[in-house]
C-alpha atoms as a PDB file:
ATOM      1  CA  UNK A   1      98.808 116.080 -19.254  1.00  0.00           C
ATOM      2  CA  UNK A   2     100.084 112.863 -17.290  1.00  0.00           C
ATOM      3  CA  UNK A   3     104.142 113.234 -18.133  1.00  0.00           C
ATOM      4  CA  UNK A   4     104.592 109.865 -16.892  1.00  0.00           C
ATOM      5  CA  UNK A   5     102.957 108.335 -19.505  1.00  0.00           C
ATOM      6  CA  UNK A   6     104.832 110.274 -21.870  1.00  0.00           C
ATOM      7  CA  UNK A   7     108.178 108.670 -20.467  1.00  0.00           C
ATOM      8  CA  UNK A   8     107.351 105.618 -19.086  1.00  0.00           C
ATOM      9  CA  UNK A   9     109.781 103.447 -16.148  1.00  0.00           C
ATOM     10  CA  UNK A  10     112.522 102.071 -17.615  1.00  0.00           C
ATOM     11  CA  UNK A  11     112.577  98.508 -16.147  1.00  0.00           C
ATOM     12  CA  UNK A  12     115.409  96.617 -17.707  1.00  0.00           C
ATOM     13  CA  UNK A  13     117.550  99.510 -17.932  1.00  0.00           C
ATOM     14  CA  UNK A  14     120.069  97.225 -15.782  1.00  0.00           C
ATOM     15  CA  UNK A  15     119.996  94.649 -18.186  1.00  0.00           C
ATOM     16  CA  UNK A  16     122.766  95.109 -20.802  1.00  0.00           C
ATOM     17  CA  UNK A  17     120.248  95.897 -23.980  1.00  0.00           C
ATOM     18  CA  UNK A  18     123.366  95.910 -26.895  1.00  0.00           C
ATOM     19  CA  UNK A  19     123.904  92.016 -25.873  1.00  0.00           C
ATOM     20  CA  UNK A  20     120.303  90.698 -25.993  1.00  0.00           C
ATOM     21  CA  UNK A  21     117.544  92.189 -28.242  1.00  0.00           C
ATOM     22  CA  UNK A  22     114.495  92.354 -27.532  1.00  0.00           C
ATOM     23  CA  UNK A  23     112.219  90.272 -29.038  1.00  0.00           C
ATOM     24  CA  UNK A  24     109.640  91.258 -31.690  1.00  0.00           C
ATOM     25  CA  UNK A  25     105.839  90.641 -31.368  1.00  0.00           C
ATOM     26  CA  UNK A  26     104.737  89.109 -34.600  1.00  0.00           C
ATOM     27  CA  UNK A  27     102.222  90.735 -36.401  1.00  0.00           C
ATOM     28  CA  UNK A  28      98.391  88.870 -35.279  1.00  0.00           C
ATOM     29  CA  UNK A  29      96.744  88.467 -38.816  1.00  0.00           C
ATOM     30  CA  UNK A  30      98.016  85.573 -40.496  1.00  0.00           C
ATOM     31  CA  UNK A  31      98.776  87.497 -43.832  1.00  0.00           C
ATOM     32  CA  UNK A  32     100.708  89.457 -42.256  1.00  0.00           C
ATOM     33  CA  UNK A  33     103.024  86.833 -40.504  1.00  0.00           C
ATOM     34  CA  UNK A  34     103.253  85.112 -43.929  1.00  0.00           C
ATOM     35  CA  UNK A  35     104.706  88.341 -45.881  1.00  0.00           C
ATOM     36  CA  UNK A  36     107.668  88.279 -43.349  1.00  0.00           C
ATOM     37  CA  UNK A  37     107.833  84.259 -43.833  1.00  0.00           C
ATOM     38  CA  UNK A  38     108.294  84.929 -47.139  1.00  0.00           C
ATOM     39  CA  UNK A  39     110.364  87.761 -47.294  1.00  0.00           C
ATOM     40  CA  UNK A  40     112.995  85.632 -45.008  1.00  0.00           C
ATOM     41  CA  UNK A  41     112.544  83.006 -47.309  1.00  0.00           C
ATOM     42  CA  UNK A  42     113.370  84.731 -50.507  1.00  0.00           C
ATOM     43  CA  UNK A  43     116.535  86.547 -48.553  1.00  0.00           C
ATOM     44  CA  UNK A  44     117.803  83.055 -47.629  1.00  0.00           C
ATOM     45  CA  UNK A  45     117.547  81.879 -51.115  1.00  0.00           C
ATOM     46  CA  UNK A  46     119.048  85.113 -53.011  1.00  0.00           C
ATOM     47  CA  UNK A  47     121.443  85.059 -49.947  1.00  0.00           C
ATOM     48  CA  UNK A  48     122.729  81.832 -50.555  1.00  0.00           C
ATOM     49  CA  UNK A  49     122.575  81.520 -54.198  1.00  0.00           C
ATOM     50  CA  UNK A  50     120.926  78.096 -54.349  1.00  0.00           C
ATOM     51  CA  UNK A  51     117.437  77.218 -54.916  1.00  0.00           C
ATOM     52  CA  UNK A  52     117.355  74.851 -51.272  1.00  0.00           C
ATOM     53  CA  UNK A  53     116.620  75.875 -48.483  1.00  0.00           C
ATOM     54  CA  UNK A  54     119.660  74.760 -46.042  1.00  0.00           C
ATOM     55  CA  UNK A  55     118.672  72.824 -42.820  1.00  0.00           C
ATOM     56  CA  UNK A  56     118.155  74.732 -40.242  1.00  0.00           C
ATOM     57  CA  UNK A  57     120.865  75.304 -37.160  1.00  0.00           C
ATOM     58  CA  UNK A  58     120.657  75.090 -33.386  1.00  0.00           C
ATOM     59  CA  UNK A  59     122.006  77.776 -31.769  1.00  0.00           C
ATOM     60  CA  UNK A  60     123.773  76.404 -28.361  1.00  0.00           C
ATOM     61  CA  UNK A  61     125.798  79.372 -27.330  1.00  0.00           C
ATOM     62  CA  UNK A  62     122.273  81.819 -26.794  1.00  0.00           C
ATOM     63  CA  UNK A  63     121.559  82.021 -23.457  1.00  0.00           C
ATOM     64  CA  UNK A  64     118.622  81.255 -21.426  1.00  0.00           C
ATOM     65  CA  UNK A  65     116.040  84.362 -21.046  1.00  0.00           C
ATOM     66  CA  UNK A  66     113.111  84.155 -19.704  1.00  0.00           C
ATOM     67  CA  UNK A  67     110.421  86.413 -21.714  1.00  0.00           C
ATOM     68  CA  UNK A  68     108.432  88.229 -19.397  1.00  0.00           C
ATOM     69  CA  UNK A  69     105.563  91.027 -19.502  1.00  0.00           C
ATOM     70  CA  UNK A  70     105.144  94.130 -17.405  1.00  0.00           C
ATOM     71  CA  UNK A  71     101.684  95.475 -16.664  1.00  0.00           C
ATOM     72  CA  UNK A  72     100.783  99.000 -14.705  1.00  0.00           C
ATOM     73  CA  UNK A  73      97.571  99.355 -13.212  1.00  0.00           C
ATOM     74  CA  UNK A  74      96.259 102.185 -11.089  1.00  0.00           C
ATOM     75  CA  UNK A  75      96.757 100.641  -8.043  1.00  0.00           C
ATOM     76  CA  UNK A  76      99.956  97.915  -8.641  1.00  0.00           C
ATOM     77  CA  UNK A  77     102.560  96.527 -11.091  1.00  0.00           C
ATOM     78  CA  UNK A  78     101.806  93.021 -12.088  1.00  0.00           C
ATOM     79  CA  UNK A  79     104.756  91.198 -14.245  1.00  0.00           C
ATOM     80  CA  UNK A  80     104.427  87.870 -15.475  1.00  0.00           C
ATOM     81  CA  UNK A  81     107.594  85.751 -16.285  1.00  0.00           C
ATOM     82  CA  UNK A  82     107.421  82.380 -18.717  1.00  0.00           C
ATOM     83  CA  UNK A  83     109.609  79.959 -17.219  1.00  0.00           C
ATOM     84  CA  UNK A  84     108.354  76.288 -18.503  1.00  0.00           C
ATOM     85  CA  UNK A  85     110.581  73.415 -17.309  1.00  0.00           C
ATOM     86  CA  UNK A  86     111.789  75.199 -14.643  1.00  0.00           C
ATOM     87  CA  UNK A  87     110.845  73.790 -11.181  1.00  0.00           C
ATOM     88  CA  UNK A  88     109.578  75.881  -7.688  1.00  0.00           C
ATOM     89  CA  UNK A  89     112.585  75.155  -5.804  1.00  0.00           C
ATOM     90  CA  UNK A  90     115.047  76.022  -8.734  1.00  0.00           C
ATOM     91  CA  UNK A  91     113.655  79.502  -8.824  1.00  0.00           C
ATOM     92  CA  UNK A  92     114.147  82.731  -6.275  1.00  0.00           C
ATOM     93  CA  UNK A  93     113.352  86.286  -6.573  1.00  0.00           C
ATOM     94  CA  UNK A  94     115.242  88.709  -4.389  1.00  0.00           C
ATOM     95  CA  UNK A  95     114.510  92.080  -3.798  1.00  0.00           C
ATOM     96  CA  UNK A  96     117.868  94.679  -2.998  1.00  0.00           C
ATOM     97  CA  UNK A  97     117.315  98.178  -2.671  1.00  0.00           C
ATOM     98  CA  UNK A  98     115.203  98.935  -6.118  1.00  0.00           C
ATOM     99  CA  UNK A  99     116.892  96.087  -8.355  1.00  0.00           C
ATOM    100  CA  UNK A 100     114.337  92.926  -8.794  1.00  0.00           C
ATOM    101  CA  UNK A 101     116.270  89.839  -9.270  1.00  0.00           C
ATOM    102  CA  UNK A 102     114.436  86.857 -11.292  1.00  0.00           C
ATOM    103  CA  UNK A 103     117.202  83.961 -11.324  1.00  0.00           C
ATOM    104  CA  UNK A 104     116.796  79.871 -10.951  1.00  0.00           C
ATOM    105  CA  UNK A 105     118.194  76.753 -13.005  1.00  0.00           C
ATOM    106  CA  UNK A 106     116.264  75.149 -15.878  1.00  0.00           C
ATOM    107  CA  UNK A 107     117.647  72.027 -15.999  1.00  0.00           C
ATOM    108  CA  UNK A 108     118.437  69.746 -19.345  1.00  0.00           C
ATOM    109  CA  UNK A 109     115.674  66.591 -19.317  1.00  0.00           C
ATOM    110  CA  UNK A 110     118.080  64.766 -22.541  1.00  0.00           C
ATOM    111  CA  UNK A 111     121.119  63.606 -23.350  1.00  0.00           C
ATOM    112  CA  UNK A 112     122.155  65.126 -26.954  1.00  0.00           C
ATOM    113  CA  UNK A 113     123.980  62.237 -27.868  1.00  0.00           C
ATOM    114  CA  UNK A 114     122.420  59.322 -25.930  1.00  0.00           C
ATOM    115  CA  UNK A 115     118.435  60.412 -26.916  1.00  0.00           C
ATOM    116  CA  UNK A 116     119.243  60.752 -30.894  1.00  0.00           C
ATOM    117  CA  UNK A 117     118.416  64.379 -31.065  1.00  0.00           C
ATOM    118  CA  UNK A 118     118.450  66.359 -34.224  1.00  0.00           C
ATOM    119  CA  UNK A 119     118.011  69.339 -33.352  1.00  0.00           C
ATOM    120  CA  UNK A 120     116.796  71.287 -30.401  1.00  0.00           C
ATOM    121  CA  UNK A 121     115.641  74.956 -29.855  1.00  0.00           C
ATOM    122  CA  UNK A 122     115.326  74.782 -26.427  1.00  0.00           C
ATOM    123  CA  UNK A 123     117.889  76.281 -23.943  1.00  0.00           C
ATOM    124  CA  UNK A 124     118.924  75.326 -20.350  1.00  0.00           C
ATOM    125  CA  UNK A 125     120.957  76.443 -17.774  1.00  0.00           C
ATOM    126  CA  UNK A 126     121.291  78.986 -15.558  1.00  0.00           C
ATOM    127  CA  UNK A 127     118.997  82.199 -16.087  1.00  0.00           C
ATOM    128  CA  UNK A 128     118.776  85.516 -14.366  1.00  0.00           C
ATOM    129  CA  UNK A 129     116.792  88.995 -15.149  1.00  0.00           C
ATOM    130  CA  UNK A 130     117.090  92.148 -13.397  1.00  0.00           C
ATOM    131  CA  UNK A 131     113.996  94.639 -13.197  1.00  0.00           C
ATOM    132  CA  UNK A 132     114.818  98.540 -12.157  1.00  0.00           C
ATOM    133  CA  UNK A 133     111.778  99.413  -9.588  1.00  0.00           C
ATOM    134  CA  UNK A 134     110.058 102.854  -9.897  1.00  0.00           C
ATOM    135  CA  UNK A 135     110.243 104.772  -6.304  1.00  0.00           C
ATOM    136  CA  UNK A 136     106.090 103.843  -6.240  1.00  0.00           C
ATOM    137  CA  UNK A 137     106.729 100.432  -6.161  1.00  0.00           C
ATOM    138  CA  UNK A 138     106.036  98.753  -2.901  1.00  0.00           C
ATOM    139  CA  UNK A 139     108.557  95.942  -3.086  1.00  0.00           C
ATOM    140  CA  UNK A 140     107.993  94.921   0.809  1.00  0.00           C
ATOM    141  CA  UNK A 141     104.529  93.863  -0.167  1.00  0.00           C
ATOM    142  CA  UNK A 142     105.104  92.576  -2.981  1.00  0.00           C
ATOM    143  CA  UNK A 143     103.595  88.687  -3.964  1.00  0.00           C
ATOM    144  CA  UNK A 144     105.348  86.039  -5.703  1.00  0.00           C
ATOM    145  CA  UNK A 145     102.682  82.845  -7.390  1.00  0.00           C
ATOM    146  CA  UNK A 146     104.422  80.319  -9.543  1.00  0.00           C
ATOM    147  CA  UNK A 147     101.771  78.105 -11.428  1.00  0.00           C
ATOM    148  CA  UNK A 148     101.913  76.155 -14.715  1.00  0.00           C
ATOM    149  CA  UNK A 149     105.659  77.431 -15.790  1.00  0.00           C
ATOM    150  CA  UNK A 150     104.892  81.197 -15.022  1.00  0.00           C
ATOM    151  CA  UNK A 151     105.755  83.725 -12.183  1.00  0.00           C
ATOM    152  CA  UNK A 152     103.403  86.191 -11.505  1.00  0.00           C
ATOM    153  CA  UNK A 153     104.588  89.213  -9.213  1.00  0.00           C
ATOM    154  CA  UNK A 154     101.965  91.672  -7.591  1.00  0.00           C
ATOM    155  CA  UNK A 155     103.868  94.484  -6.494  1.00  0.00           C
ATOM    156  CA  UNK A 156     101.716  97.355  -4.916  1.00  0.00           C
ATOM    157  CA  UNK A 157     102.066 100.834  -5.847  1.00  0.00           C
ATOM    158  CA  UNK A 158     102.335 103.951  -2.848  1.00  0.00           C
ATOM    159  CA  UNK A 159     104.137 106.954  -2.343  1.00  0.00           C
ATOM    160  CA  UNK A 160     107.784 106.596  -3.040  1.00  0.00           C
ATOM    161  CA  UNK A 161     109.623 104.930  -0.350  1.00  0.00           C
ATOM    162  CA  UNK A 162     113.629 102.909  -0.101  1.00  0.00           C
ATOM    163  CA  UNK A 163     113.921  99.485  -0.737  1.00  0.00           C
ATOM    164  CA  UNK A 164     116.337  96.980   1.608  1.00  0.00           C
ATOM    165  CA  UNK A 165     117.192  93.365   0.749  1.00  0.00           C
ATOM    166  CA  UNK A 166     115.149  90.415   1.033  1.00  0.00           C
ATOM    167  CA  UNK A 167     114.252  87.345  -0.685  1.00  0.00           C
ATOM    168  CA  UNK A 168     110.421  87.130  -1.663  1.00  0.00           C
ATOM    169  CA  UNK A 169     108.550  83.740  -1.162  1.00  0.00           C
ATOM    170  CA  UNK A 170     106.991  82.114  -4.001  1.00  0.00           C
ATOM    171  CA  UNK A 171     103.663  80.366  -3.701  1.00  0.00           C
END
């Protein structure tokens, strides 16, 4: 039996998990996704005691965090990053010892009070995430390709091995 898929890498242990939750994949068939829409929708009217549903609110103080998705394969580690808006030279991933650094500047494309915005779900700022590497992860070879909002990172897999600092280029 393969233990390590029993207990697999931790890779955001660094990341402080009590102040951002992780988010939750939504169920795929559509029934499905409607039972929780209505279930939220039924709280928020019991909740509130009125039979309107109240408008909903922006929420400026969350910060920025970019989702990403970590994939193991036999021969590498492949994690793909969403960062739409954010521009090439406003991103850098560093590598230092085994921590993974992910950090850049989306920067704000309206003025809230000049543009006659509403409302706006959409966060910008400053933005970092820091990735734990497992001792098989090849960091010195790793690749960096940033296309169509998303960083992809190809980092090889070998025998275990120390990590020193350097900053990886993106292509």
């Amino acid at each position: 039996m393969d233990m390590h898929k029993m207990t697999p890498w931790n890779w955001l242990h660094q990341e402080d998990s009590h102040e951002h939750s992780l988010p939750q994949r939504q169920p795929e068939h559509p029934l499905l996704r409607w039972e929780g829409e209505f279930d939220n929708g039924f709280e928020q009217i019991l909740g509130n005691m009125a039979w309107t549903t109240p408008a909903p609110q922006a929420q400026p103080s969350a910060p920025l965090r970019p989702n990403l998705d970590i994939l193991e394969r036999d021969d590498h580690y492949l994690i793909n990053t969403e960062l739409p808006g954010v521009e090439k030279q406003d991103l850098q991933v560093v590598l230092s010892d085994n921590q993974l650094q992910i950090h850049g500047h989306k920067k704000a494309l309206h003025e809230p009070d000049r543009d006659g915005y509403h409302y706006s779900e959409r966060r910008f700022g400053r933005f970092q995430r820091t990735l734990s590497l497992p001792a098989d992860a090849d960091g010195e070879q790793m690749r960096a390709v940033f296309h169509n909002g998303v960083l992809t990172l190809t980092i090889p897999r070998h025998e275990q091995h120390g990590h020193s600092r350097r900053q990886i280029e993106i292509h």
